[in-house]
Protein backbone atom coordinates (compact mmCIF):
# COMPACT_ATOMS: atom_id res chain seq x y z
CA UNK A 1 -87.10 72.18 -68.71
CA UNK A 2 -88.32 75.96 -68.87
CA UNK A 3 -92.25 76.72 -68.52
CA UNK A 4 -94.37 79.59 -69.42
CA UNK A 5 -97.60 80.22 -67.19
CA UNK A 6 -100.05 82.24 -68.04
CA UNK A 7 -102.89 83.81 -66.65
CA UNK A 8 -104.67 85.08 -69.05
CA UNK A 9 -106.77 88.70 -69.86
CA UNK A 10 -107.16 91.67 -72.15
CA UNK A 11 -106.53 94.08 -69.58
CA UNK A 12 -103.57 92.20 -67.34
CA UNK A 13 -101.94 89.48 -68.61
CA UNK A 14 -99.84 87.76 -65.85
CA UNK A 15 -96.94 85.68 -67.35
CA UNK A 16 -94.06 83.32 -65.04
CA UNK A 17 -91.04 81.81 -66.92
CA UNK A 18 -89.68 78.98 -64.49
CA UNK A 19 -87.18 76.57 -64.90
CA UNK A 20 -87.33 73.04 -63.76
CA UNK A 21 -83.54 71.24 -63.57
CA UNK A 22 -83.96 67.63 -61.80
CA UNK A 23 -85.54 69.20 -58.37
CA UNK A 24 -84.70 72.43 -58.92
CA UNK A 25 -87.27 74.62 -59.47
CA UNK A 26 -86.00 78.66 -60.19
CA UNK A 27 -87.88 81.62 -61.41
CA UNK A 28 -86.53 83.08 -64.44
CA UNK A 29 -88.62 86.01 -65.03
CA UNK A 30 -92.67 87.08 -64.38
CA UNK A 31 -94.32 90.17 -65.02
CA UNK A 32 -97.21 91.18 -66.16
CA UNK A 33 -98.57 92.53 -70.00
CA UNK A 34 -100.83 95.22 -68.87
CA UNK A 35 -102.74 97.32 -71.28
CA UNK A 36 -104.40 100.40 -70.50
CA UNK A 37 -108.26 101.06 -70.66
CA UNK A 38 -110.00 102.13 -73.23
CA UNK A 39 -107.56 100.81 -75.86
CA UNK A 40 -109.33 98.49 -78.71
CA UNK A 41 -109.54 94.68 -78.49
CA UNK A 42 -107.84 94.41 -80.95
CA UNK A 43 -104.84 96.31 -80.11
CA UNK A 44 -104.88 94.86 -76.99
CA UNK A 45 -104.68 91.42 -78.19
CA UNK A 46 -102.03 91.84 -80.67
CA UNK A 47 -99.63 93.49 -77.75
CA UNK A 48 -100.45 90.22 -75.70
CA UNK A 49 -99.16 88.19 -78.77
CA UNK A 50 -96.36 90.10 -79.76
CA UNK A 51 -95.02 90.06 -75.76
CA UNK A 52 -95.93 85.82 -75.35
CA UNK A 53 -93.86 85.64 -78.80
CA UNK A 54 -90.60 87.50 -77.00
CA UNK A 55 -91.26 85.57 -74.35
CA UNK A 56 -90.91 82.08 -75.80
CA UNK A 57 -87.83 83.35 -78.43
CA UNK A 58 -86.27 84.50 -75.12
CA UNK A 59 -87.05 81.54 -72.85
CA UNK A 60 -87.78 78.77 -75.06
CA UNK A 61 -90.04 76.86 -72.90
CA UNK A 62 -90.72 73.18 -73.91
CA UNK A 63 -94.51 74.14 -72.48
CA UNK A 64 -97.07 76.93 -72.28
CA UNK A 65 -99.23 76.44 -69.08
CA UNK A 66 -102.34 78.29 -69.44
CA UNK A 67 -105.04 78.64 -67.08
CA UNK A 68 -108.26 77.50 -68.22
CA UNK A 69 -111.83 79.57 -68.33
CA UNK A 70 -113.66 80.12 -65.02
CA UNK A 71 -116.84 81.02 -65.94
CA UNK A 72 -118.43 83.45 -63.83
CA UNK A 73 -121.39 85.57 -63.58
CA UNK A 74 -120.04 87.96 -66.11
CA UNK A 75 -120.48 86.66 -69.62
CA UNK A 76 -118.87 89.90 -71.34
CA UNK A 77 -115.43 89.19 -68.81
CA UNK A 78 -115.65 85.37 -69.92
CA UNK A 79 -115.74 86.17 -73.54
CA UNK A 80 -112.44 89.04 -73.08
CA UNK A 81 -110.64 86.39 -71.28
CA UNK A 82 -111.43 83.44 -73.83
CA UNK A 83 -110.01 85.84 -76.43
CA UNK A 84 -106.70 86.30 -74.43
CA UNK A 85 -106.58 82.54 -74.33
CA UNK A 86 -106.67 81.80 -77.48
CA UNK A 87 -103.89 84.59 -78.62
CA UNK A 88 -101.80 82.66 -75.72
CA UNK A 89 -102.71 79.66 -77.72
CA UNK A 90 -101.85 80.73 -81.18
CA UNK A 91 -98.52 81.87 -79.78
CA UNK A 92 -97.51 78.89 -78.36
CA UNK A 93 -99.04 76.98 -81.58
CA UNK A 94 -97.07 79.83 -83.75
CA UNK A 95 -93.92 78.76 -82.23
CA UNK A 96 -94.00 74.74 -81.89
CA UNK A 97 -94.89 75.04 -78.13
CA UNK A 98 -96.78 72.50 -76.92
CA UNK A 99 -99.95 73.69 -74.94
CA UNK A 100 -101.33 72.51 -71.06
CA UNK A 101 -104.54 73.97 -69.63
CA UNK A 102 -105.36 73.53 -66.35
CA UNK A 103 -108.60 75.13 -63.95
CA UNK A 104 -108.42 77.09 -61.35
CA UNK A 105 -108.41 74.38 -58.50
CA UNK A 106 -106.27 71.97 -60.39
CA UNK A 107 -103.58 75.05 -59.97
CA UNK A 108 -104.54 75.62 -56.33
CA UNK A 109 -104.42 72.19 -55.30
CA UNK A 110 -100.99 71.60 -56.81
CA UNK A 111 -99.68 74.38 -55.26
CA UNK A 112 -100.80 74.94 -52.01
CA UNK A 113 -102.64 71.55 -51.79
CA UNK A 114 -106.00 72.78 -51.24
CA UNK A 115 -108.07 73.35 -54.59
CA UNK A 116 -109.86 76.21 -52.44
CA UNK A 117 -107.15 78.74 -52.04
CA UNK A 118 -107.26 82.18 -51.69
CA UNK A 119 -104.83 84.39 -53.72
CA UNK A 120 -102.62 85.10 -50.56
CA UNK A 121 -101.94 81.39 -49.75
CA UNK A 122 -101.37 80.65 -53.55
CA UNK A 123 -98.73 83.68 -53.27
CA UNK A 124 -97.16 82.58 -50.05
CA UNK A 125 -96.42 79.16 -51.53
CA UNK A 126 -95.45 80.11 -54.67
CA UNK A 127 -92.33 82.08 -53.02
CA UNK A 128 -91.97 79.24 -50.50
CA UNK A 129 -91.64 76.72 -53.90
CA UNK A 130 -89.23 79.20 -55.36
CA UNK A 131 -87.64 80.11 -52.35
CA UNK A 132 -88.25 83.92 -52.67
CA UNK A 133 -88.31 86.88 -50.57
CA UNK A 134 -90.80 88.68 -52.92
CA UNK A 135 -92.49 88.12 -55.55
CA UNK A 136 -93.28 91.60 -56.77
CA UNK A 137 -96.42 92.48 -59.01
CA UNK A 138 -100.43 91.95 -58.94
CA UNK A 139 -102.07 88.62 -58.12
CA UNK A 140 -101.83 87.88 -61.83
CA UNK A 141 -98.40 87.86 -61.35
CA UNK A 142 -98.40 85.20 -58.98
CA UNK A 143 -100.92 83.25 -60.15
CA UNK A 144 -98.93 83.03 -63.43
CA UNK A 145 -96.25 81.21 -61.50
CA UNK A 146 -98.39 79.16 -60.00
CA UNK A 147 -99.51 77.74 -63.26
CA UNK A 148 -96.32 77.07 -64.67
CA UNK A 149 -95.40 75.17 -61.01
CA UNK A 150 -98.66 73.48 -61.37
CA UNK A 151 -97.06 71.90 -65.14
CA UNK A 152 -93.67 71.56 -63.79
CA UNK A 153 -95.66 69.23 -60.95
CA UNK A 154 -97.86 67.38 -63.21
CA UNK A 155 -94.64 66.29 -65.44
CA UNK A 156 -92.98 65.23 -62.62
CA UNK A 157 -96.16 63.05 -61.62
CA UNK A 158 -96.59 61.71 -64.84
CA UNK A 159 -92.79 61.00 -65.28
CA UNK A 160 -92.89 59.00 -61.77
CA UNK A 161 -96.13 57.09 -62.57
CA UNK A 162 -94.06 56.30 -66.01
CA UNK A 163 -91.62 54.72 -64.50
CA UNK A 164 -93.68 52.99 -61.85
CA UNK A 165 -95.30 51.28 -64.77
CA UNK A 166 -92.26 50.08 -66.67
């Protein structure tokens, strides 16, 4: 099963393509869909469409893990970010991928098992999951890969409790 996590923005858009076979959990790609200042909305939102869209025609990931809005202080940041989201969303949607959201602490919590994290712990676990050296690239980056773990983990939950129950 391959994932696509995303945490979303206009300005940095981190992104983490993992693959989940049986146990095995392996990072497949992750970067980050950066566009410079001063360039329109618009433009800026198309680029983060047209990248997602290579992304899943690459990858084909059964799921697009998004992380959900954390609204903040800063209403005009909220509103950028909710516009990422929903390109990310229309993506997915464009291409028959089926869509998971998750918040901030639901991410933390699954990966580092506190729902209070800091950036650095989510990081350090993230290449302790994937058994990296490095994981090169801006917190986006990781935290991208931390959403599609956070899926990957989820499934596995829900596929256990499945079974449980049958």
């Amino acid at each position: 099963m391959i994932i696509l996590g995303i945490d979303p923005g206009t300005a940095r858009c981190g992104f983490g393509v993992i693959e989940q076979d049986g146990g095995a959990l392996t990072l497949l790609e992750c970067g980050l869909i950066d566009t410079p200042a001063g360039t329109p909305t618009s433009h800026r939102l198309t680029a983060i469409y047209s990248r997602l869209n290579e992304l899943i025609v690459t990858h084909k990931p059964v799921a697009v893990a998004v992380e959900e809005l954390f609204y903040g202080n800063n209403a005009k940041t909220a509103i950028a970010v909710g516009q990422a989201r929903g390109v990310i969303l229309l993506a997915a949607a464009h291409n028959g991928v089926e869509t998971a959201e998750y918040t901030p602490p639901q991410i933390k919590l699954a990966v580092t098992g506190y729902g209070k994290a800091d950036k650095g712990q989510v990081r350090s676990m993230v290449k302790t999951v994937l058994n990296l050296k490095e994981l090169g690239g801006p917190d986006d980056v990781s935290d991208a890969v931390a959403v599609a773990l956070c899926h990957a983990f989820s499934c596995r939950l829900t596929a256990r409790i499945g079974s449980a129950l049958s």
